[in-house]
C-alpha atoms as a PDB file:
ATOM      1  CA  UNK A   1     -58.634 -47.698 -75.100  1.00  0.00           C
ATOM      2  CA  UNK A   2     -56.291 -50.729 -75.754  1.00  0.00           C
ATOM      3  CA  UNK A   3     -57.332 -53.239 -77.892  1.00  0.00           C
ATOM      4  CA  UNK A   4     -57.123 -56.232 -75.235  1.00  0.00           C
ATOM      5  CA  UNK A   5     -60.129 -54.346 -73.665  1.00  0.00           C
ATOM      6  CA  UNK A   6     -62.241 -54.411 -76.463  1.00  0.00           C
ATOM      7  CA  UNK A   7     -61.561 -57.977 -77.637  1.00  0.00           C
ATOM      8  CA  UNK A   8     -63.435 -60.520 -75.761  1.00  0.00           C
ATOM      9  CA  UNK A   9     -61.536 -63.608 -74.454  1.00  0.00           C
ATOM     10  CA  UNK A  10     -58.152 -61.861 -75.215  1.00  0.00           C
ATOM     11  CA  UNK A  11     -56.059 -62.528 -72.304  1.00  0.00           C
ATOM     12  CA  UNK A  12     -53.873 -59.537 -71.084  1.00  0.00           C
ATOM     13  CA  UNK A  13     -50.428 -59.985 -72.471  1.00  0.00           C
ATOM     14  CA  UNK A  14     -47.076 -62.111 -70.746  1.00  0.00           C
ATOM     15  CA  UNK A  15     -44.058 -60.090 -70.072  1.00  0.00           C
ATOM     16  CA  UNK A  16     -41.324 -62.308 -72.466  1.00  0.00           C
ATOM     17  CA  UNK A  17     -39.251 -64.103 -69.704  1.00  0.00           C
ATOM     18  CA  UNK A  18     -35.539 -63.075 -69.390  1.00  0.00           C
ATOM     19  CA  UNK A  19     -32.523 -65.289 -70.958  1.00  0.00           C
ATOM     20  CA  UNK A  20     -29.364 -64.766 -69.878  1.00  0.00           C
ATOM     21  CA  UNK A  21     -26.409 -65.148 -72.452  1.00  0.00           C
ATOM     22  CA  UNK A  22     -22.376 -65.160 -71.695  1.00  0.00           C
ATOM     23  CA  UNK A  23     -20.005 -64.310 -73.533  1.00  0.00           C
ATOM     24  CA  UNK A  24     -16.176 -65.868 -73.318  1.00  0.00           C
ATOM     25  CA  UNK A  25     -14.097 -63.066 -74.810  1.00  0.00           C
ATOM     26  CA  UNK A  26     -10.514 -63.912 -75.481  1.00  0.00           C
ATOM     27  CA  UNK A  27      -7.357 -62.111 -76.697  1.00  0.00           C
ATOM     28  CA  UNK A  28      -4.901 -64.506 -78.410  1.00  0.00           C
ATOM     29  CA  UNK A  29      -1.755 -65.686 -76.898  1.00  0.00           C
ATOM     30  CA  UNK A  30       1.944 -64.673 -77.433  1.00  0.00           C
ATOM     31  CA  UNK A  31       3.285 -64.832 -80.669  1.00  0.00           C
ATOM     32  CA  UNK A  32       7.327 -63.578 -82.292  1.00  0.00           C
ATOM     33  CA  UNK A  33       6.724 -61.442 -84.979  1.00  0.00           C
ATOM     34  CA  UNK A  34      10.721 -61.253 -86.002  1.00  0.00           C
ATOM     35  CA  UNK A  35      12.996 -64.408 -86.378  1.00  0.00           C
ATOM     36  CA  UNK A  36      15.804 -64.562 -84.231  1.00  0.00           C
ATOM     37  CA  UNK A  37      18.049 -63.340 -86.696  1.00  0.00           C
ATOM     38  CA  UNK A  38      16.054 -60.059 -86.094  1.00  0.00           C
ATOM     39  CA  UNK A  39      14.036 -60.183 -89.628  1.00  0.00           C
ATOM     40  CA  UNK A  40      10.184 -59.406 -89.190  1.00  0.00           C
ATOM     41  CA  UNK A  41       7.509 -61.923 -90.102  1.00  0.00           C
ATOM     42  CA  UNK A  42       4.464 -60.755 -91.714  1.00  0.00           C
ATOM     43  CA  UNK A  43       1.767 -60.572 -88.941  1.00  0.00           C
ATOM     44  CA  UNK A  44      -1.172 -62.091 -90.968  1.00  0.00           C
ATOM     45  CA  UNK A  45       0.384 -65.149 -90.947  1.00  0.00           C
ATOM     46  CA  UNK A  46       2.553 -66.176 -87.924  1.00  0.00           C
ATOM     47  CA  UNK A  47       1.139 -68.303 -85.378  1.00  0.00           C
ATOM     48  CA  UNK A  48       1.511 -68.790 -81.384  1.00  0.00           C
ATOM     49  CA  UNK A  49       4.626 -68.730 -79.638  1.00  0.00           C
ATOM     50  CA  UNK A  50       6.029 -72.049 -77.364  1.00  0.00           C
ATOM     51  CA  UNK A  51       5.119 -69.075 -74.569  1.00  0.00           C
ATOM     52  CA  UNK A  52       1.579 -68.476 -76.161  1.00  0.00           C
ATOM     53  CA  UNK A  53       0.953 -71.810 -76.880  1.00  0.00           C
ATOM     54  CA  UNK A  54       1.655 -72.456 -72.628  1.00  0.00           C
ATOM     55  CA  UNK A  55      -0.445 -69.190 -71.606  1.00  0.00           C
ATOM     56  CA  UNK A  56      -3.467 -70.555 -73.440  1.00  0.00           C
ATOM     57  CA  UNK A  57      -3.289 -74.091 -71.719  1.00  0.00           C
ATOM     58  CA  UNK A  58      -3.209 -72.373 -68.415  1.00  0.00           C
ATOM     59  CA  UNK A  59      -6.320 -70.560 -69.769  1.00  0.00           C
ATOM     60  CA  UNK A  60      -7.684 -73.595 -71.189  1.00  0.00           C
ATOM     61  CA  UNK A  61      -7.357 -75.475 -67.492  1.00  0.00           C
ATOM     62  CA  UNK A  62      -9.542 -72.411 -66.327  1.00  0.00           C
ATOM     63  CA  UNK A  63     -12.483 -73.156 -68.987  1.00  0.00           C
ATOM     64  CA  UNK A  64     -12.420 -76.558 -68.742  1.00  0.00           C
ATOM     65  CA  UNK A  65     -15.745 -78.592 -68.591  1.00  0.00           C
ATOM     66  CA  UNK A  66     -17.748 -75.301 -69.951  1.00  0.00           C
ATOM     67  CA  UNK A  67     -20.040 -76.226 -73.190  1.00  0.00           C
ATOM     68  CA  UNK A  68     -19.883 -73.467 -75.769  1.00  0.00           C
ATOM     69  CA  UNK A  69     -22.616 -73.184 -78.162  1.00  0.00           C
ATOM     70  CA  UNK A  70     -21.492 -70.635 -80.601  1.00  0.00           C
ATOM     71  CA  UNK A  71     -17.084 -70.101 -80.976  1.00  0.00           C
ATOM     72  CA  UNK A  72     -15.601 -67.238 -83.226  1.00  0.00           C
ATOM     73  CA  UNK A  73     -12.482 -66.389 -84.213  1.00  0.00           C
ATOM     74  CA  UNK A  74     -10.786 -63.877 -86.445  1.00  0.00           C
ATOM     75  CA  UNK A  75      -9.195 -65.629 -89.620  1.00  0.00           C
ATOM     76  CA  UNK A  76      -5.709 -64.951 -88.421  1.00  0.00           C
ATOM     77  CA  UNK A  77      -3.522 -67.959 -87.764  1.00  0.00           C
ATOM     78  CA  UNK A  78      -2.853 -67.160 -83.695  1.00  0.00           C
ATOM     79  CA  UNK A  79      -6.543 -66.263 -83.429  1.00  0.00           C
ATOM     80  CA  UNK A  80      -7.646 -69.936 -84.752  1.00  0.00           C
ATOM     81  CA  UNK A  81      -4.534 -71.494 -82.903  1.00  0.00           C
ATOM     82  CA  UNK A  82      -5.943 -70.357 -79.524  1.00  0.00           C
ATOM     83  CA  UNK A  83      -9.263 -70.891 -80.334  1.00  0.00           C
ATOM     84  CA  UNK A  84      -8.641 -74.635 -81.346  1.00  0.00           C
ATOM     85  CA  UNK A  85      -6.524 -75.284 -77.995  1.00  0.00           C
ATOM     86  CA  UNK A  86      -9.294 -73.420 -75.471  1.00  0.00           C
ATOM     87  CA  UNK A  87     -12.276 -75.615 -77.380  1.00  0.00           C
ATOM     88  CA  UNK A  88     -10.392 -79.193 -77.617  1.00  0.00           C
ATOM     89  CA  UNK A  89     -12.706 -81.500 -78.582  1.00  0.00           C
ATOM     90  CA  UNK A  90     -15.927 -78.478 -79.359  1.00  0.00           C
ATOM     91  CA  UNK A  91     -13.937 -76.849 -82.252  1.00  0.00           C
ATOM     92  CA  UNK A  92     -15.796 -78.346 -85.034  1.00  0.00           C
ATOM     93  CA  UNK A  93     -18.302 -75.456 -83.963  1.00  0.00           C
ATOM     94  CA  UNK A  94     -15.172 -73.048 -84.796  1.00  0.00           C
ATOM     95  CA  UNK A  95     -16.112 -70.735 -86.861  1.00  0.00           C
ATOM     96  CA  UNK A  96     -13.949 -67.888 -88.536  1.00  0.00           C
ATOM     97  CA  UNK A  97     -14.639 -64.027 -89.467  1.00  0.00           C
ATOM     98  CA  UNK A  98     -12.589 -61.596 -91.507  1.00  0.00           C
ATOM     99  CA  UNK A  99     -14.748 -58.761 -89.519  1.00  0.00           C
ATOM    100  CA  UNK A 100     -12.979 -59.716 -86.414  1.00  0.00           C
ATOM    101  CA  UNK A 101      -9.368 -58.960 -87.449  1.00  0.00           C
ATOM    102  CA  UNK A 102      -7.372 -56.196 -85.453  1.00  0.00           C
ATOM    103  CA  UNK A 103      -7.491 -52.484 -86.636  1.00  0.00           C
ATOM    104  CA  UNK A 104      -5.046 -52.091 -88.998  1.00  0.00           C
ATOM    105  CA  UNK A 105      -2.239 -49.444 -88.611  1.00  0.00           C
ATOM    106  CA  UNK A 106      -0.421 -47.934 -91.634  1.00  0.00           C
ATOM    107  CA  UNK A 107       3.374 -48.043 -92.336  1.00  0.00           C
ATOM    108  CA  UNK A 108       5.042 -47.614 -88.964  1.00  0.00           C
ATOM    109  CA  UNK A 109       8.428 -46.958 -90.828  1.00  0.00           C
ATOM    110  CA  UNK A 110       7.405 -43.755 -92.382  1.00  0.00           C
ATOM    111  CA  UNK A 111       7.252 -42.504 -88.383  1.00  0.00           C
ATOM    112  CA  UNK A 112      10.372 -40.480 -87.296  1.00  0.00           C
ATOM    113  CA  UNK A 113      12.993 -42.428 -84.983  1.00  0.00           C
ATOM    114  CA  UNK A 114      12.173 -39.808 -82.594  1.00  0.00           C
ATOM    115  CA  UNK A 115       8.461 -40.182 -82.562  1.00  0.00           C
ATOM    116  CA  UNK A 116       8.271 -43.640 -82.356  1.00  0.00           C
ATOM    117  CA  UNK A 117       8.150 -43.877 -78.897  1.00  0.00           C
ATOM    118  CA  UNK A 118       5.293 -41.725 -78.054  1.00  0.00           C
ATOM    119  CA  UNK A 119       3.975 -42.555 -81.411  1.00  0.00           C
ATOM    120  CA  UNK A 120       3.467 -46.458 -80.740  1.00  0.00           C
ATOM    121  CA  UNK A 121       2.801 -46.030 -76.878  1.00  0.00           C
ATOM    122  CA  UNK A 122       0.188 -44.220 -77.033  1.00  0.00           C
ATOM    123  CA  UNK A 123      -0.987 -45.353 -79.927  1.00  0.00           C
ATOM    124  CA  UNK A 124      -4.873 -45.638 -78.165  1.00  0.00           C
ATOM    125  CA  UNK A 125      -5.011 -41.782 -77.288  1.00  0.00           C
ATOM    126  CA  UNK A 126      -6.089 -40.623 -80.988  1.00  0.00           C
ATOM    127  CA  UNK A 127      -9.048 -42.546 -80.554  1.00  0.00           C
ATOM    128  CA  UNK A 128     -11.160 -39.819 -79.216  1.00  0.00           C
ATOM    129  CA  UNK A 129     -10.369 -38.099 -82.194  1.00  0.00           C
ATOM    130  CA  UNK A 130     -13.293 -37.509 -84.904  1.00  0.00           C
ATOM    131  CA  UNK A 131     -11.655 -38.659 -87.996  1.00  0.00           C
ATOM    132  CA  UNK A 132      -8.522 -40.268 -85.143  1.00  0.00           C
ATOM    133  CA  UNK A 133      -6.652 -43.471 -86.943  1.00  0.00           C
ATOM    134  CA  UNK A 134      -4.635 -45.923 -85.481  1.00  0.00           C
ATOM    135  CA  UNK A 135      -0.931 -45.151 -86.651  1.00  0.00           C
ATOM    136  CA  UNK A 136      -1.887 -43.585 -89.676  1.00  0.00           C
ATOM    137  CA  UNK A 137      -4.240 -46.590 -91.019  1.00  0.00           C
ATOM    138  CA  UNK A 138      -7.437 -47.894 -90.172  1.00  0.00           C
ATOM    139  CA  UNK A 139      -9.849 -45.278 -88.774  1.00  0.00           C
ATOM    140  CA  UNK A 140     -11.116 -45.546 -85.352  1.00  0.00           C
ATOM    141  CA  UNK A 141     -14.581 -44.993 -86.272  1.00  0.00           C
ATOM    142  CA  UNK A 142     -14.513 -47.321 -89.042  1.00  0.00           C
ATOM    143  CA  UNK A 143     -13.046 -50.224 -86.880  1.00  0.00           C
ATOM    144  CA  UNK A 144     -15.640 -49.554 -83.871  1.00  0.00           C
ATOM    145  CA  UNK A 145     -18.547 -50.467 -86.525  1.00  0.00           C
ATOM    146  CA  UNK A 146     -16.912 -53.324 -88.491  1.00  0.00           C
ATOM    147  CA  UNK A 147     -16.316 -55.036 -84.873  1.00  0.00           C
ATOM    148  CA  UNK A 148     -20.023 -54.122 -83.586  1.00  0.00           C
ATOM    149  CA  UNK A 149     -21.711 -54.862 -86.885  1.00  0.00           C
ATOM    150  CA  UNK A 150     -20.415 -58.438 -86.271  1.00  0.00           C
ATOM    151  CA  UNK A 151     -20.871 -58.856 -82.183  1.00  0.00           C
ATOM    152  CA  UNK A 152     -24.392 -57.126 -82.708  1.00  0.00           C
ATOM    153  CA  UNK A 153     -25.368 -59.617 -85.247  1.00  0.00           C
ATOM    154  CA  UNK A 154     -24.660 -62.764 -82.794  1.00  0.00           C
ATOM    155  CA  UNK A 155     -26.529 -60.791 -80.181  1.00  0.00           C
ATOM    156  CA  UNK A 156     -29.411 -61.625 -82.517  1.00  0.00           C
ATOM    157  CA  UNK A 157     -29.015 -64.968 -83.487  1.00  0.00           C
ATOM    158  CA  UNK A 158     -31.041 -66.987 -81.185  1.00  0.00           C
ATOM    159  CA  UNK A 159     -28.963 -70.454 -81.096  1.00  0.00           C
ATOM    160  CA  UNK A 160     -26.388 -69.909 -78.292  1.00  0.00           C
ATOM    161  CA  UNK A 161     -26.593 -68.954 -74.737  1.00  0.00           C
ATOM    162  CA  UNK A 162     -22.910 -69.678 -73.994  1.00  0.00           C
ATOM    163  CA  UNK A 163     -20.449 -67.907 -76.693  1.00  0.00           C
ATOM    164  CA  UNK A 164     -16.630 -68.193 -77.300  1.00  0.00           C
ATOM    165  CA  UNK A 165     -15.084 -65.191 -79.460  1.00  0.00           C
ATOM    166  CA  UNK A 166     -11.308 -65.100 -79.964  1.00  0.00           C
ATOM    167  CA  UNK A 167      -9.813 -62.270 -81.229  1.00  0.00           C
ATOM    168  CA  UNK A 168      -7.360 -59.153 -80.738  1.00  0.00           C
ATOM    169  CA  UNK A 169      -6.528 -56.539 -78.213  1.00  0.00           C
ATOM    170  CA  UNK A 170      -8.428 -53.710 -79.772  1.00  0.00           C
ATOM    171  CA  UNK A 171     -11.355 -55.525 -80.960  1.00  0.00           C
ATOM    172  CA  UNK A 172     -11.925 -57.033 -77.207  1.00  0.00           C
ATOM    173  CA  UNK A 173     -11.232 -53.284 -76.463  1.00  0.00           C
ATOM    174  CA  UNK A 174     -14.452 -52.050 -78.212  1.00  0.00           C
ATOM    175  CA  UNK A 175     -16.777 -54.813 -77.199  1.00  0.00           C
ATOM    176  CA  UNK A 176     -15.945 -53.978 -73.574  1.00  0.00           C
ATOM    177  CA  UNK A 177     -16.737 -50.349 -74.119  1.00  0.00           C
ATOM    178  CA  UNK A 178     -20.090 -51.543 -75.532  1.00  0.00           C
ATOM    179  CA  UNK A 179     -20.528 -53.225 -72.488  1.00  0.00           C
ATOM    180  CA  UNK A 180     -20.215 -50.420 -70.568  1.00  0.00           C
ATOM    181  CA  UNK A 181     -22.310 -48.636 -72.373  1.00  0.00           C
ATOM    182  CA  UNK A 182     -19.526 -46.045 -72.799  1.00  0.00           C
ATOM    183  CA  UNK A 183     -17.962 -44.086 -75.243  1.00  0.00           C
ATOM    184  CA  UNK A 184     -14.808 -45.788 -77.156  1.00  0.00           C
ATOM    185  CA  UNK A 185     -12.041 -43.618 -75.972  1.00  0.00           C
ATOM    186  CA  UNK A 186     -12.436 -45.549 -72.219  1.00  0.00           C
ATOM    187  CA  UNK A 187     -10.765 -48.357 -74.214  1.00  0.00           C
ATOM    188  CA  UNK A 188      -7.456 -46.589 -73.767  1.00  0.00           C
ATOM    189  CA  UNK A 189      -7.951 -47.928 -70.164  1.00  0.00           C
ATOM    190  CA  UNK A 190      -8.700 -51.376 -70.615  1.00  0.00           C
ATOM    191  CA  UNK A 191      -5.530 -53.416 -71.148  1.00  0.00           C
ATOM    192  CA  UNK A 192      -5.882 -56.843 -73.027  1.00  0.00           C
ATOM    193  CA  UNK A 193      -2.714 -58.852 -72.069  1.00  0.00           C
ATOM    194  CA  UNK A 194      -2.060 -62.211 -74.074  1.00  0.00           C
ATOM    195  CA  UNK A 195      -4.519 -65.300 -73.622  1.00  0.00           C
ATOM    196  CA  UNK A 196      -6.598 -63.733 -70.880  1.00  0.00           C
ATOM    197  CA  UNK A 197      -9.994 -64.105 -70.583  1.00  0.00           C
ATOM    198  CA  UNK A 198     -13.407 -61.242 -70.477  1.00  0.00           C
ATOM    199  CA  UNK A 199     -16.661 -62.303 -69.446  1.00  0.00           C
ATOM    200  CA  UNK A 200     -19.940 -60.392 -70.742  1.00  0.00           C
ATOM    201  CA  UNK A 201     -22.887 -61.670 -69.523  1.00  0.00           C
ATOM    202  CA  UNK A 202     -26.083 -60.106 -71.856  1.00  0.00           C
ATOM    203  CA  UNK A 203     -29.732 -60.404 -69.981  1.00  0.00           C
ATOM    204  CA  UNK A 204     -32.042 -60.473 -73.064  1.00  0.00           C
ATOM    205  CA  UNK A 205     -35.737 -60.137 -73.124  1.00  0.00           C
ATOM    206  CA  UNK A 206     -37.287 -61.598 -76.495  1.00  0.00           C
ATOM    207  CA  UNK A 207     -34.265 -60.101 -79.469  1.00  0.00           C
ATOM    208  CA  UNK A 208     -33.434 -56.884 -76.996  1.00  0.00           C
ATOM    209  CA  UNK A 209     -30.725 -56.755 -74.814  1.00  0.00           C
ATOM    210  CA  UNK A 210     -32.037 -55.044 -71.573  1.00  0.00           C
ATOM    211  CA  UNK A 211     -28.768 -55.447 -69.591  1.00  0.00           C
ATOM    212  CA  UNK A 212     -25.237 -55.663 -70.127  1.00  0.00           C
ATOM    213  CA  UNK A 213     -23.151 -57.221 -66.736  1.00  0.00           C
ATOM    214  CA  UNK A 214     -18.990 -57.543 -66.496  1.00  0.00           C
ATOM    215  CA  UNK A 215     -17.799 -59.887 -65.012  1.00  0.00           C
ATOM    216  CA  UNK A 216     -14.707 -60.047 -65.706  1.00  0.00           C
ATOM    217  CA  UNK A 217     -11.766 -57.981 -67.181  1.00  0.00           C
ATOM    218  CA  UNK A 218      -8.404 -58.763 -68.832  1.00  0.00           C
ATOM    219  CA  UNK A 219      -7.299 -62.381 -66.407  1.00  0.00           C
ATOM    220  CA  UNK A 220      -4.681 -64.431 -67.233  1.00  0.00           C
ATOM    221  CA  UNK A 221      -4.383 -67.656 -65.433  1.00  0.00           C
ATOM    222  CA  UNK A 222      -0.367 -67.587 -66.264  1.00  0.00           C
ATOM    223  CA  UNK A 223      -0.061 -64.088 -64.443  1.00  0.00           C
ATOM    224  CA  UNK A 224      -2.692 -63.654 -62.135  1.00  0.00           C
ATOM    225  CA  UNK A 225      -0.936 -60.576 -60.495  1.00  0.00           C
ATOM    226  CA  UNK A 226       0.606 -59.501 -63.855  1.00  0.00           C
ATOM    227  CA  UNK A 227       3.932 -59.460 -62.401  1.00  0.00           C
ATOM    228  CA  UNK A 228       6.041 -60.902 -65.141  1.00  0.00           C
ATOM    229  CA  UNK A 229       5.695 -58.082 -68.001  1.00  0.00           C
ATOM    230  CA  UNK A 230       4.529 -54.945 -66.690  1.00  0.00           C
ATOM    231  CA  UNK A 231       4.160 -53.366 -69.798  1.00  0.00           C
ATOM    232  CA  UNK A 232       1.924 -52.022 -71.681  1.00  0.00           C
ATOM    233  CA  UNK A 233       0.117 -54.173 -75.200  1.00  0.00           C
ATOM    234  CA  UNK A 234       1.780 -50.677 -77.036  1.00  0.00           C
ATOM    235  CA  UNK A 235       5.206 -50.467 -74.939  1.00  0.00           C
ATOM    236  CA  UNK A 236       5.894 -54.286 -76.075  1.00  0.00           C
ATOM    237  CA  UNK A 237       5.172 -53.621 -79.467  1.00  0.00           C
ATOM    238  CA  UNK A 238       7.480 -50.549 -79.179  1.00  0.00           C
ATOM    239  CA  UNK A 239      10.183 -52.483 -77.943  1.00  0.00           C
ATOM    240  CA  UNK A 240      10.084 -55.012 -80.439  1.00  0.00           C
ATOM    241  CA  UNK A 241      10.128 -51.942 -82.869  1.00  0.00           C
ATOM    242  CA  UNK A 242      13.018 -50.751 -81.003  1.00  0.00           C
ATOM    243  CA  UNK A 243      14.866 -53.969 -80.873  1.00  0.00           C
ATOM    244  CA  UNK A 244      18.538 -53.865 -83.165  1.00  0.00           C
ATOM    245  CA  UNK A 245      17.704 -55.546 -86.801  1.00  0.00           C
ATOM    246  CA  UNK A 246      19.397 -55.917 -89.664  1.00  0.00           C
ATOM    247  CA  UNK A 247      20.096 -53.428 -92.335  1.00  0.00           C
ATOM    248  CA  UNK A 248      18.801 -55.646 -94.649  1.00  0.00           C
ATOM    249  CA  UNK A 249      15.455 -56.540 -92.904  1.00  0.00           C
ATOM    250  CA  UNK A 250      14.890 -53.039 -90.795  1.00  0.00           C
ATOM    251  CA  UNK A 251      12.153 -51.709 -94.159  1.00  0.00           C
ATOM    252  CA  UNK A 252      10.066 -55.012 -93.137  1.00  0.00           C
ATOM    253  CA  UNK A 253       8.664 -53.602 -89.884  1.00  0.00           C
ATOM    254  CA  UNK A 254       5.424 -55.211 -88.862  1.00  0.00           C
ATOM    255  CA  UNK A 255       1.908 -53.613 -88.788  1.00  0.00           C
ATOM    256  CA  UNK A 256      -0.572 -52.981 -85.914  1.00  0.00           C
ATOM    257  CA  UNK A 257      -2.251 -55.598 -87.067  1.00  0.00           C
ATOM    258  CA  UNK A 258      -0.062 -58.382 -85.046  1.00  0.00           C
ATOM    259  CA  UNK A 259      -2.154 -57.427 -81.774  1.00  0.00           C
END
């Protein structure tokens, strides 16, 4: 026997009515991560491109007028960058995360000449592995909770119903895998081109999410038929890795971590 039937007066519980949340998930724009004189830059630091800094403003035209509650970047310069330009006059609600930085890979020039293609390319395939890294650095694993840990968290905080989070290719890779409610080696499919936009709506009942909704995957205002650059995130890198460089600057290639 349930205890509302042997309380007098107690009124039979009310279902907790359903809130609907979105979430506004970005990948950064285009950034140069050598100098023109072919020496590399270290990717923690450089910023947006003149071609980012455009692909965001297209972006930006496409979000005008909507009122974010909660924004959240990584701590990397070209996260921040587009974050600042897509929330004008909102981003004093910026706010930045360490936790949301792109996997890290290790030392891409201890990988043969002759490796490097398949090596970099298909960078995303180890990631069904069980102790799989991403070129020799961060593990998978290890990155897939850092990056949940952290969305999870602002799934619980109560204050926003309308959430901007700026980050990197593979951490908008795992949070759409969540979404899905799939494993993490379907990110392999889900390319995150520079400055487009992901939508995740959340339907929430009381502090539980009881359904996760797409509705929308990898856009980019600048491209919307992503015929200027068919290539892949990991065949750009590669031929930036590729690209002629100095003798005296060719030890200074960059790390995964510029995605």
């Amino acid at each position: 026997m349930s205890m509302q039937s042997v309380v007098p007066g107690l009124a039979p519980s009310e279902p907790l009515p359903l809130r609907r949340r979105r979430c506004y998930l970005v990948r950064h724009g285009d950034v140069n991560y050598f100098t023109d004189d072919g020496k590399a830059l270290d990717p923690r630091s450089v910023e947006l491109s003149d071609k980012g800094v455009h692909q965001v403003l297209k972006l930006s035209q496409m979000l005008k007028g909507i009122a974010f509650d909660r924004a959240m970047c990584s701590d990397y310069p070209r996260a921040r960058q587009t974050a600042e330009l897509l929330l004008g006059n909102q981003k004093n609600i910026l706010e930045q995360t360490e936790t949301l930085r792109e996997i890290r890979a290790g030392r891409l020039r201890d990988i043969e000449p002759h490796d490097r293609h398949d090596r970099v390319c298909f960078a995303y395939e180890t990631i069904s592995e069980a102790d799989g890294t991403f070129l020799g650095g961060e593990r998978w694993d290890a990155f897939e909770t850092r990056v949940l840990e952290q969305f999870l968290h602002l799934i619980h905080e109560p204050d926003w119903t309308s959430l901007l989070i700026v980050s990197h290719d593979a951490v908008n890779r795992m949070l759409l895998t969540w979404a899905m409610g799939s494993d993490r080696r379907n990110a392999q499919s889900l390319e995150q081109d520079p400055a487009c936009l992901n939508i995740i709506d959340l339907d929430m009942v009381g502090a539980q999410v009881s359904r996760r909704l797409i509705r929308m995957i990898n856009v980019t205002p600048y491209d919307l038929c992503k015929l200027a650059d068919p290539k892949t995130v990991m065949e750009r890198i590669h031929a930036q890795l590729a690209a002629p460089v100095s003798p005296a600057t060719h030890h200074l290639e960059p790390r995964r971590e510029q995605q």
